[in-house]
C-alpha atoms as a PDB file:
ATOM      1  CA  UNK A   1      52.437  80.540  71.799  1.00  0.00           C
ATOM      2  CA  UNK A   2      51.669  80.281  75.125  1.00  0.00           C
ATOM      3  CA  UNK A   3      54.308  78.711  78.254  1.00  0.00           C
ATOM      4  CA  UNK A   4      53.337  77.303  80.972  1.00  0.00           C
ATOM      5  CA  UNK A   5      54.192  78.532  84.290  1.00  0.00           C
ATOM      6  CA  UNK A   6      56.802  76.701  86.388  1.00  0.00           C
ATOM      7  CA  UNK A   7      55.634  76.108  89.694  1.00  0.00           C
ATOM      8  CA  UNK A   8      57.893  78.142  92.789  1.00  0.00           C
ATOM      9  CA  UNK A   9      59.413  75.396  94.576  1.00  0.00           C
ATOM     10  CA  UNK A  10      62.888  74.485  94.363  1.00  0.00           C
ATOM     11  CA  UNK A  11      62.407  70.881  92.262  1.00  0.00           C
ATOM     12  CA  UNK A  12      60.931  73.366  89.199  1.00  0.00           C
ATOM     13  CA  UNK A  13      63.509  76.025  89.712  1.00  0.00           C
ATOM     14  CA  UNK A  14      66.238  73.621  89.307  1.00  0.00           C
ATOM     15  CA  UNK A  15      64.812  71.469  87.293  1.00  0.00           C
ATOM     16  CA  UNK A  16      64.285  74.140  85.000  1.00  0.00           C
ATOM     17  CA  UNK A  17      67.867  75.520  85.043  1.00  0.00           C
ATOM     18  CA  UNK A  18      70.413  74.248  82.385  1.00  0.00           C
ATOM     19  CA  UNK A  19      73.532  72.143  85.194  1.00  0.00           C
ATOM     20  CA  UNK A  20      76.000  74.797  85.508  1.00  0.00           C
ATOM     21  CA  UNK A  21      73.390  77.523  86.394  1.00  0.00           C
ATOM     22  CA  UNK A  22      71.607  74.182  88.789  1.00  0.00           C
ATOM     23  CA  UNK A  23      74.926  74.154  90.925  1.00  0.00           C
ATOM     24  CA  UNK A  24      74.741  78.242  91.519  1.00  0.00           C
ATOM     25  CA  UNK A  25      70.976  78.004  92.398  1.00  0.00           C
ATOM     26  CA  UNK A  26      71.874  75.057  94.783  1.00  0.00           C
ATOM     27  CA  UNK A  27      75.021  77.000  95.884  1.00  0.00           C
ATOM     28  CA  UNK A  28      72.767  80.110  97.095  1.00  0.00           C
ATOM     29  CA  UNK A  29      70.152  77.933  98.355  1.00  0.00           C
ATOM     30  CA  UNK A  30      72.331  76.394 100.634  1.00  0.00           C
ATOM     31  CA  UNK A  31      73.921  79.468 101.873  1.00  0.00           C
ATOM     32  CA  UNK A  32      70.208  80.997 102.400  1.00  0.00           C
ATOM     33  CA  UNK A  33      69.318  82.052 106.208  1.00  0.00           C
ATOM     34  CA  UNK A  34      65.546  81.420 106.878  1.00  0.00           C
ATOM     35  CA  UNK A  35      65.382  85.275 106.364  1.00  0.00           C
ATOM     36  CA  UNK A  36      67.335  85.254 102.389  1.00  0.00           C
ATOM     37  CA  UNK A  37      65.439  82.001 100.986  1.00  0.00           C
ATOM     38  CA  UNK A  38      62.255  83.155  99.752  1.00  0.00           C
ATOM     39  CA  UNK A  39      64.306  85.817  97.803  1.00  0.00           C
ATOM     40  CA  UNK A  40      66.733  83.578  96.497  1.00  0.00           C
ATOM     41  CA  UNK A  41      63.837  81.135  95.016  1.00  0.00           C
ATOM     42  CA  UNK A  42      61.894  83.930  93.719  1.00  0.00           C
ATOM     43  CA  UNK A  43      65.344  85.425  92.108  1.00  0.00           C
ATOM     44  CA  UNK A  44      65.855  82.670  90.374  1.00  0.00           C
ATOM     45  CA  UNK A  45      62.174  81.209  89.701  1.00  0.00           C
ATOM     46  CA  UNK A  46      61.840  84.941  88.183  1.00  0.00           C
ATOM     47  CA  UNK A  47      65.156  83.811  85.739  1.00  0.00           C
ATOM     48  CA  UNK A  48      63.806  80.597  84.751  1.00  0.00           C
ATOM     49  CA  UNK A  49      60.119  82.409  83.847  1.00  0.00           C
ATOM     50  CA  UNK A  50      61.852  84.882  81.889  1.00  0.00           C
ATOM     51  CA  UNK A  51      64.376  82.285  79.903  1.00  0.00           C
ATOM     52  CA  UNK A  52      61.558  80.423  79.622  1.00  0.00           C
ATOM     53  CA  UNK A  53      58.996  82.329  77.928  1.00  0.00           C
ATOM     54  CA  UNK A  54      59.710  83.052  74.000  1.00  0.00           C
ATOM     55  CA  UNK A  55      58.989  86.467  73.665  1.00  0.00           C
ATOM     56  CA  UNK A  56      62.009  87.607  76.403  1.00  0.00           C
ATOM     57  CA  UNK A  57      64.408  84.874  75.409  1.00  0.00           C
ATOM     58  CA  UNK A  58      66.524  87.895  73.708  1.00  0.00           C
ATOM     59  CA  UNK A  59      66.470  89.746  76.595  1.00  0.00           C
ATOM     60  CA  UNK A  60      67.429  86.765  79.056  1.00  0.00           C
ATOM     61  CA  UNK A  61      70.001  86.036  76.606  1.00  0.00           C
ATOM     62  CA  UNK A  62      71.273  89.677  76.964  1.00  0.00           C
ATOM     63  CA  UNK A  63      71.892  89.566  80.454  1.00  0.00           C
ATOM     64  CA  UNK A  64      73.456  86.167  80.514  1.00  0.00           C
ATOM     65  CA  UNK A  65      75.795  87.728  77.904  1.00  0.00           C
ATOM     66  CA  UNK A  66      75.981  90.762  80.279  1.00  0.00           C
ATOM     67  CA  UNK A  67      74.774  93.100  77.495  1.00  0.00           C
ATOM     68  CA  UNK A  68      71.495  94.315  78.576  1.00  0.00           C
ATOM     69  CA  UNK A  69      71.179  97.514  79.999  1.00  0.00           C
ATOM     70  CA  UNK A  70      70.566  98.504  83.418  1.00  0.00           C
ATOM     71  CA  UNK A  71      71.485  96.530  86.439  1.00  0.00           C
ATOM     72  CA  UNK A  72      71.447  93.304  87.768  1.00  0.00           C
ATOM     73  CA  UNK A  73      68.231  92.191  89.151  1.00  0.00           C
ATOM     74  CA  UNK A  74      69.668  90.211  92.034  1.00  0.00           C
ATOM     75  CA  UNK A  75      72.245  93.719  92.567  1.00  0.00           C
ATOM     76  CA  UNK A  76      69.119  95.779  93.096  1.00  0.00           C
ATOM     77  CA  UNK A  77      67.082  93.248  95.285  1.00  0.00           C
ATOM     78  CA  UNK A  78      70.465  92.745  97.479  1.00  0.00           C
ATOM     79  CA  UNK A  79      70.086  96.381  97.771  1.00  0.00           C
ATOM     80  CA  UNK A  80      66.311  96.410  98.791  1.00  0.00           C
ATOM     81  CA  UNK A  81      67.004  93.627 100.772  1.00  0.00           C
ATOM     82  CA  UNK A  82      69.721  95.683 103.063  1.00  0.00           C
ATOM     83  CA  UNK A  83      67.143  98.718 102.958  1.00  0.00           C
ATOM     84  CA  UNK A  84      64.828  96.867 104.651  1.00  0.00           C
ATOM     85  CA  UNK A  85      62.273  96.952 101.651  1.00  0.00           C
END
């Protein structure tokens, strides 16, 4: 079975997030510099992609429950981020 892709703009992303996760992604958009926003739509265009797509719904569900191993994406690109990278 086959998904089809959600388009990168901020109508898809939040269209495609459930309300409570819609106010976070609206929350971070709005505290995005010109520099940050690109990341934060990617971030979260990545999430919906992932939730999305029926052969990593277990995963996404594992780190909504905070189970999955290994760390946070949006941890490690904060960290890239303030690398410069």
């Amino acid at each position: 079975m086959s998904t089809q892709p959600i388009p990168r703009t901020q109508n898809a992303v939040a269209a495609a997030l459930p309300p409570a996760q819609r106010m976070e992604f609206y929350r971070e958009m709005g505290e995005a510099t010109p520099e940050t926003i690109g990341h934060v739509l990617t971030n979260w265009w990545l999430l919906v992609q992932v939730a999305g797509d029926p052969r990593t719904a277990r995963t996404a569900a594992a780190v909504k429950a905070g189970t999955a191993p290994g760390r946070p994406a949006p941890a490690v690109m904060r960290e890239l981020r303030e690398r410069g990278q």
